[in-house]
Protein backbone atom coordinates (compact mmCIF):
# COMPACT_ATOMS: atom_id res chain seq x y z
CA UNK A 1 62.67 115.38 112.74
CA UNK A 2 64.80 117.07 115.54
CA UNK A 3 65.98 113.73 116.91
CA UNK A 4 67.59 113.19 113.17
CA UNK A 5 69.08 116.30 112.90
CA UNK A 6 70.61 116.14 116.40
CA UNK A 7 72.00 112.65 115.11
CA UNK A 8 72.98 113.90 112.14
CA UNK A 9 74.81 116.84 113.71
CA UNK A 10 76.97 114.43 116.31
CA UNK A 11 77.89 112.42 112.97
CA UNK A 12 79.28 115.06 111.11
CA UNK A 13 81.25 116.51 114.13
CA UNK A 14 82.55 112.61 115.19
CA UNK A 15 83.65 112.89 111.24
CA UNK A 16 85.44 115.81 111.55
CA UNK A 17 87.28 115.05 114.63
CA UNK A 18 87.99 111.71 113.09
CA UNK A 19 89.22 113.58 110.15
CA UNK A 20 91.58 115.50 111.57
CA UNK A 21 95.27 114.97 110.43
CA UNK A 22 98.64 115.08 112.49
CA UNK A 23 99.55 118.17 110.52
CA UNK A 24 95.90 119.34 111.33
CA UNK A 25 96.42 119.06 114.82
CA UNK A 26 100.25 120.58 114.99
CA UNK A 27 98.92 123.89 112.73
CA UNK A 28 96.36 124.33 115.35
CA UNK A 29 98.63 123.98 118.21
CA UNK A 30 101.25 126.42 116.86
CA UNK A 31 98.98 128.76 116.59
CA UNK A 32 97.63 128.42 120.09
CA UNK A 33 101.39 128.59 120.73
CA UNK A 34 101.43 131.80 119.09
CA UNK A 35 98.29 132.96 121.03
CA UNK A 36 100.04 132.22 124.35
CA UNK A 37 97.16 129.33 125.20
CA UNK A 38 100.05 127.13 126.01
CA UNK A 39 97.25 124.09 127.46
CA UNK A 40 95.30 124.37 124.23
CA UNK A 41 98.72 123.81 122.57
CA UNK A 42 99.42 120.77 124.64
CA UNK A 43 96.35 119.18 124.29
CA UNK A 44 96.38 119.56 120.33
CA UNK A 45 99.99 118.16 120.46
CA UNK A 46 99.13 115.62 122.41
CA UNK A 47 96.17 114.89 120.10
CA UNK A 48 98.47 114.27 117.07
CA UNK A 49 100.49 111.66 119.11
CA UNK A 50 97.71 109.89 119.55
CA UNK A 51 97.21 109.36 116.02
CA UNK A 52 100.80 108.81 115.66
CA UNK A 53 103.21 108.32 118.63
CA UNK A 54 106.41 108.40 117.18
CA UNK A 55 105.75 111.82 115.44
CA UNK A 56 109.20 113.61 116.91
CA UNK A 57 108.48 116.70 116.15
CA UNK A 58 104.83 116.61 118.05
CA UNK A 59 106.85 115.68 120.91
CA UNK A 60 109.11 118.22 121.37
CA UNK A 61 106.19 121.28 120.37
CA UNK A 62 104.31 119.54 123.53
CA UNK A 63 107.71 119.49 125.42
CA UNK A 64 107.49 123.29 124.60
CA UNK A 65 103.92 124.10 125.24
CA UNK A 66 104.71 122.19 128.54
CA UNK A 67 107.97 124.15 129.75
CA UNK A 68 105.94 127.67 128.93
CA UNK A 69 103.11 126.21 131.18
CA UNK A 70 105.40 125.58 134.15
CA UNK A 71 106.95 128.90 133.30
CA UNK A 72 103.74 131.51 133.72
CA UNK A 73 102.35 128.80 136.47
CA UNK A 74 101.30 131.13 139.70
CA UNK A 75 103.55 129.31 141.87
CA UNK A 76 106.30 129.58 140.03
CA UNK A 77 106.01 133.24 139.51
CA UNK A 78 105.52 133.90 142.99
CA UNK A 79 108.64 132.11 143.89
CA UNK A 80 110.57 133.47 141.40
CA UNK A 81 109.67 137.00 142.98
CA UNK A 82 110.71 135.79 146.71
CA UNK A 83 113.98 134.73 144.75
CA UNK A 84 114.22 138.34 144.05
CA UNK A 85 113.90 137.74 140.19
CA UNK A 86 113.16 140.28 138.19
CA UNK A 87 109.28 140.38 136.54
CA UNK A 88 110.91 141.38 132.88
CA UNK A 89 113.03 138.82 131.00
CA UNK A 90 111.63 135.66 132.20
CA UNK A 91 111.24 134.27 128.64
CA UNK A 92 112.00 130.14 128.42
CA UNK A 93 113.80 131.14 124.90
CA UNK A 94 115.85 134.41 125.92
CA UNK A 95 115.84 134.31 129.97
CA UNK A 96 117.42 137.76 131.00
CA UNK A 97 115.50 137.80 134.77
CA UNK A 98 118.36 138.30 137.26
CA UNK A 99 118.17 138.65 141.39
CA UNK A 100 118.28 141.80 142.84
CA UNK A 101 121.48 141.74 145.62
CA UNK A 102 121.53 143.75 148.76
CA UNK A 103 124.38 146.33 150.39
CA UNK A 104 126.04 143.29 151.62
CA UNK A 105 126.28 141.66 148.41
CA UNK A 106 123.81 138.64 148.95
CA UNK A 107 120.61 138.11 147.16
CA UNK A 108 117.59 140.37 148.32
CA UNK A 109 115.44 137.06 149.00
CA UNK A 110 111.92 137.56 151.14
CA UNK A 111 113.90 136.82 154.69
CA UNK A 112 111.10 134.57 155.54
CA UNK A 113 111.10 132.75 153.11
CA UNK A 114 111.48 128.74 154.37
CA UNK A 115 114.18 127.29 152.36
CA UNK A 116 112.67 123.67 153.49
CA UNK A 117 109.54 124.73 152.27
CA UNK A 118 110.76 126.36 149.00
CA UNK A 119 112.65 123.21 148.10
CA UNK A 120 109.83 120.72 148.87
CA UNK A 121 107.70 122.49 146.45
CA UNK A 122 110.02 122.71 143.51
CA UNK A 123 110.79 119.23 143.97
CA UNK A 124 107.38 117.69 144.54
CA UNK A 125 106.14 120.27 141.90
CA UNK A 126 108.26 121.58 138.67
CA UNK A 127 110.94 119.40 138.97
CA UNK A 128 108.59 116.33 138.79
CA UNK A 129 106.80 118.21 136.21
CA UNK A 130 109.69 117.84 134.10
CA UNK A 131 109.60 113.92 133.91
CA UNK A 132 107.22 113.87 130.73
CA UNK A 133 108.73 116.67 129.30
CA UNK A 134 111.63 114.73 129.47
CA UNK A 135 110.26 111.63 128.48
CA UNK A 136 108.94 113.52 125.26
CA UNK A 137 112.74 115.18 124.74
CA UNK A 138 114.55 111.66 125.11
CA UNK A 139 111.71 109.84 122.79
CA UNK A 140 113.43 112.24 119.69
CA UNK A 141 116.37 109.66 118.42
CA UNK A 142 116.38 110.56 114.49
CA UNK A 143 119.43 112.15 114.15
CA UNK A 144 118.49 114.40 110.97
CA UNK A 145 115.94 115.93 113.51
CA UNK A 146 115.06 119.58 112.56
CA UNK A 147 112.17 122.05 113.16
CA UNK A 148 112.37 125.58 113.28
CA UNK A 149 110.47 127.87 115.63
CA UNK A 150 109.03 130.84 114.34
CA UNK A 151 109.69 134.65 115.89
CA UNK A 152 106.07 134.55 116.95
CA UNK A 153 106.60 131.15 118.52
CA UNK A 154 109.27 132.02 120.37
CA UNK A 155 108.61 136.07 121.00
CA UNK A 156 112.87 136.48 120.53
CA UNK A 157 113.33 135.10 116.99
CA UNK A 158 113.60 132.36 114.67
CA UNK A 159 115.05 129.71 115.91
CA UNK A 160 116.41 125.93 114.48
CA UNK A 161 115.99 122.96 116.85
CA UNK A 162 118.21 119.95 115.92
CA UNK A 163 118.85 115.96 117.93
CA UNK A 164 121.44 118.27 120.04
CA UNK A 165 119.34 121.00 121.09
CA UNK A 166 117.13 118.23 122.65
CA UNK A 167 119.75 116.44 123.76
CA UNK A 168 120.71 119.68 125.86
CA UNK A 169 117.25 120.13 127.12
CA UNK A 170 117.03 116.92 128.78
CA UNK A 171 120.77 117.71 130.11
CA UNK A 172 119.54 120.70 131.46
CA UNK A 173 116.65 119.60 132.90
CA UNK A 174 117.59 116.36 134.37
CA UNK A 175 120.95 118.15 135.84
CA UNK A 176 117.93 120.71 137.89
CA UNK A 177 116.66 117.62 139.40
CA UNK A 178 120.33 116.72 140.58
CA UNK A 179 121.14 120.09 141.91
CA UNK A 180 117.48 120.49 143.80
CA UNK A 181 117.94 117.29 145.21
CA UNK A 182 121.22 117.08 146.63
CA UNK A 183 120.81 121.17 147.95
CA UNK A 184 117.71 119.50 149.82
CA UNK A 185 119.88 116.91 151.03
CA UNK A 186 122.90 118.57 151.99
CA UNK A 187 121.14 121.26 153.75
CA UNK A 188 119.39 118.49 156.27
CA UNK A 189 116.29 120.57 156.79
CA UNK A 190 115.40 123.07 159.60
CA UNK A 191 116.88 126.37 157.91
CA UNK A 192 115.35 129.96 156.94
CA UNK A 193 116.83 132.12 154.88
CA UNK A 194 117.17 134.29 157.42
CA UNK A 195 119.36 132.08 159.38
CA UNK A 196 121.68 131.88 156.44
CA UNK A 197 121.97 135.01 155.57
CA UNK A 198 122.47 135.57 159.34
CA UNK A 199 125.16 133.07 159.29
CA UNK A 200 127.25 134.93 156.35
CA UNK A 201 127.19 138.53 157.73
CA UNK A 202 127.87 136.96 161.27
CA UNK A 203 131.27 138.73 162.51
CA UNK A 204 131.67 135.08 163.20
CA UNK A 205 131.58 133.82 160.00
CA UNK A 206 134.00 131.06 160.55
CA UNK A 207 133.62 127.38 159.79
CA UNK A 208 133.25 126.25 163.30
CA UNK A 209 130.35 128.87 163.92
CA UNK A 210 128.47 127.27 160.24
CA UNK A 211 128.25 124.22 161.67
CA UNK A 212 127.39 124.33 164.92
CA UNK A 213 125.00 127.13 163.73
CA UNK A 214 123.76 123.79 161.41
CA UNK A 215 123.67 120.92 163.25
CA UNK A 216 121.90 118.79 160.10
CA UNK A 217 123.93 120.21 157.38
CA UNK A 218 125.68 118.01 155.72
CA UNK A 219 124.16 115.05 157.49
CA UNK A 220 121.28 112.49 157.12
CA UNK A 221 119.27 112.95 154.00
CA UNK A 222 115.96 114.02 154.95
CA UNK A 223 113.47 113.83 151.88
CA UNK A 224 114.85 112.13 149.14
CA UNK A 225 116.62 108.53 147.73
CA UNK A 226 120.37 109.86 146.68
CA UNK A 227 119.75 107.01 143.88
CA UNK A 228 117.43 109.46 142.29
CA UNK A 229 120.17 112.15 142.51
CA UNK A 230 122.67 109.93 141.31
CA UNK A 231 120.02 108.73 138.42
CA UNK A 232 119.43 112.42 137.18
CA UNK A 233 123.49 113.32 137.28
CA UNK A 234 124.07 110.12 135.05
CA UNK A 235 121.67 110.99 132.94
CA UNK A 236 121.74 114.79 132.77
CA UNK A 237 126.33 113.73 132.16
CA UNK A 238 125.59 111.37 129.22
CA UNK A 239 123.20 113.65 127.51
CA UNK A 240 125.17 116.67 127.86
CA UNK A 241 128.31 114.76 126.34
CA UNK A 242 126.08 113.52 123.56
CA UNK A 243 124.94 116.85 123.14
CA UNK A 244 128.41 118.75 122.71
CA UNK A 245 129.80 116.03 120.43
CA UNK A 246 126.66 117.02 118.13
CA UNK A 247 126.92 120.62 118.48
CA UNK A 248 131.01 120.80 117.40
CA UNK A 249 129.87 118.98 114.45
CA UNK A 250 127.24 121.36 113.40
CA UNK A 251 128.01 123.90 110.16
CA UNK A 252 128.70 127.37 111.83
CA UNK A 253 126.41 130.39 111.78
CA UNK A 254 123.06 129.11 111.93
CA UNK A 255 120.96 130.59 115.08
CA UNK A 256 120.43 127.28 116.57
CA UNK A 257 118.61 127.15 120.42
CA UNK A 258 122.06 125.82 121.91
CA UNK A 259 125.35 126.88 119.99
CA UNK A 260 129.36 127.22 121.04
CA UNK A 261 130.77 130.48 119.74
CA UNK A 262 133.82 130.51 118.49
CA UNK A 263 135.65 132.28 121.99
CA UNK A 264 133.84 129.58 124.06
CA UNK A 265 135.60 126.63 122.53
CA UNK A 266 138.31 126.26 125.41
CA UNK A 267 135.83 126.50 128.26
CA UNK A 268 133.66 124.18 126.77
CA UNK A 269 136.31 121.58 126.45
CA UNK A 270 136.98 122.08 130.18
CA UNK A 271 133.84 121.97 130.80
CA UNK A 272 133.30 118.57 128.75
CA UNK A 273 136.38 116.97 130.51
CA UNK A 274 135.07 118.02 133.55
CA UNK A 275 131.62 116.08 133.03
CA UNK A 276 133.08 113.30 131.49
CA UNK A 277 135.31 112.57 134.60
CA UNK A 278 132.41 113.34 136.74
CA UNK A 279 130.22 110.74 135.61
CA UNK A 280 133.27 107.93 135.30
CA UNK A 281 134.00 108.79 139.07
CA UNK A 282 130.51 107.72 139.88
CA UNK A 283 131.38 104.39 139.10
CA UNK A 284 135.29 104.45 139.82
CA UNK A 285 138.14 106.75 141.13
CA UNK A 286 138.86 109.23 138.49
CA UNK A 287 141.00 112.58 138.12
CA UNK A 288 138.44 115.46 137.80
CA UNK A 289 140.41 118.43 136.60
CA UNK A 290 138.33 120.32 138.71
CA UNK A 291 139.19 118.92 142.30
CA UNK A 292 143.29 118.58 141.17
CA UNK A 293 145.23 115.93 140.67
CA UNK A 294 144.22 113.73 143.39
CA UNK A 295 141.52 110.79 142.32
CA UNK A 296 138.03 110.86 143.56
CA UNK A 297 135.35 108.90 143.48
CA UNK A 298 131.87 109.79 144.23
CA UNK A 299 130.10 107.08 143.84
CA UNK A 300 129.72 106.59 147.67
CA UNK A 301 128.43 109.71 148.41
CA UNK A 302 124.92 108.92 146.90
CA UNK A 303 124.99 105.75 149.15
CA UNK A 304 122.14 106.53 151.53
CA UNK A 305 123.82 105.75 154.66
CA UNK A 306 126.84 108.40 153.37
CA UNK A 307 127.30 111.03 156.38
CA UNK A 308 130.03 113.28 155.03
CA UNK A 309 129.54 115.36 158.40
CA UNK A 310 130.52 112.72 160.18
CA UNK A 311 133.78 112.53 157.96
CA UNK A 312 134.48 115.88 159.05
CA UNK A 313 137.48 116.92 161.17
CA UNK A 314 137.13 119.39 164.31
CA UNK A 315 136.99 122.80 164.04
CA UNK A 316 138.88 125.84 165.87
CA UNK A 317 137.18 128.76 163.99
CA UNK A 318 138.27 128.37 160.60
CA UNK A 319 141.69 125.97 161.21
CA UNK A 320 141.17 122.12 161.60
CA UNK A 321 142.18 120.78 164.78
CA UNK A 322 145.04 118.35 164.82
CA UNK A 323 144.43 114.72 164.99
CA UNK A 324 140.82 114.94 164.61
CA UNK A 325 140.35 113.99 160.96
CA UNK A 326 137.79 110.45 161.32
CA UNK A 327 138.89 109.48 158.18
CA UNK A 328 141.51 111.09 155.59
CA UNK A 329 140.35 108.95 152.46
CA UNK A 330 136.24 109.98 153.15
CA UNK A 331 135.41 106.62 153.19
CA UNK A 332 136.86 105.65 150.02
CA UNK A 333 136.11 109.22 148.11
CA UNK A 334 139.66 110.34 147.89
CA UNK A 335 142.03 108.31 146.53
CA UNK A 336 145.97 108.14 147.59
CA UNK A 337 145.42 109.43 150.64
């Protein structure tokens, strides 16, 4: 008699599992969402794309629960705190943490804090975190896309989520994985903070005393493949021009996560033109508003053999000494030269 209620008992609660719904499944996780259980939240998301994979807006509430787990991870909050960010305002909706600067101007970071070591771990940790959170962002193609976060959800306010928004996520995100890696790679390894910090207070704060203080900077890449930095700039460029496109297009005054004001217009363009003629002169020479007139193209610098160091002239203090440039067009960078 206890053997068939026991049975009975693990058929009702297969059932019930079974008969769970995709809007089952996303109630519940919203609601963990609300409670702050931001793995519960996941795992209920990621529950009702397993019923039904292409179910967009599943994917971006578990591209959400996801960025607020990375966000109160231990790691990250201890890191943050060496970075000298502040413990209030570190909200993933309404971030208003901001370093604390010292006398001289210059972040108040832990001085022994390994800048190697700090980088290693954000890009073997969060920043590789990211990659399904992306994958979940870029998997949202309907273009009427729409969901609306609730005050609770979001602890700021109510909030509307459109293609764009998304679209400005993954920008964001994959244009962190550019900037980690190429600080990692341009820095070469081997530095504190301390020795920085040393370095810009130094009476002899000249660029002839920077790099002999640096022997690596600017030279071999020590941890990563540039082709993943140039993969994550491509990418993070073509979804942040997608992105703007959409968001000019939008009707005005609806408190969207991403939005132009009306005074930001003309920097924004700037800005656009800027990453459009970025991500052409990754392929090509192109005028970049940004560096002047003169045509550039970047493409070789993600090359893995690419030494700009080694392109470098000779320095007296701060002035170049003459006849010592290696090569005036950086190896095919700068164009009419």
């Amino acid at each position: 008699m206890k053997i068939s209620k026991l049975v009975f008992g693990l058929f009702a609660l297969v059932f019930c599992l079974c008969g769970q719904t995709v809007d089952d499944y996303l109630r519940e996780g919203r609601a963990l969402l609300v409670a702050k259980n931001y793995l519960g939240a996941r795992a209920r998301f990621s529950a009702a794309l397993n019923k039904e994979p292409s179910h967009e807006r599943a994917r971006f509430l578990r591209a959400v629960s996801s960025l607020m787990m990375i966000k109160d991870r231990e790691d990250v909050g201890l890191l943050l705190s060496q970075l000298s960010f502040s413990l209030s305002g570190r909200d993933v909706f309404d971030w208003n943490s901001r370093m604390a600067f010292d006398v001289e101007g210059l972040p108040l970071i832990d001085t022994s804090l390994d800048v190697d070591g700090v980088l290693k771990a954000i890009r073997n940790g969060v920043i590789r975190d990211f990659d399904p959170i992306i994958a979940d962002l870029e998997s949202i193609k309907t273009r009427s896309f729409n969901l609306t976060l609730s005050k609770s959800e979001t602890t700021v306010a109510d909030i509307s989520v459109d293609l764009a928004d998304c679209r400005l996520m993954v920008a964001i995100l994959h244009g962190s994985q550019a900037v980690v890696n190429l600080v990692s790679d341009w820095l070469g390894g081997g530095i504190t903070w301390s020795e920085i910090r040393a370095a810009i207070v130094s009476d002899e704060k000249t660029i002839e005393n920077i790099l002999g203080r640096f022997p690596r900077f600017l030279g071999d890449t020590v941890f990563i493949t540039r082709s993943e930095s140039k993969e994550a700039l491509v990418r993070a460029c073509r979804a942040y021009l997608e992105a703007s496109e959409m968001i000019r297009s939008r009707a005005a005054n609806q408190p969207y996560l991403f939005s132009f004001s009306t005074g930001d217009n003309g920097s924004e363009s700037r800005f656009y033109s800027n990453v459009a003629a970025i991500l052409s002169s990754l392929e090509s020479s192109a005028h970049i508003p940004l560096v002047g007139s003169m045509p550039v193209f970047i493409g070789p610098i993600f090359h893995d053999d690419f030494k700009l160091r080694d392109l470098l002239p000779r320095f007296s203090r701060n002035s170049i000494v003459v006849g010592s440039w290696p090569d005036l067009g950086f190896h095919g960078v700068v164009g009419d030269v």
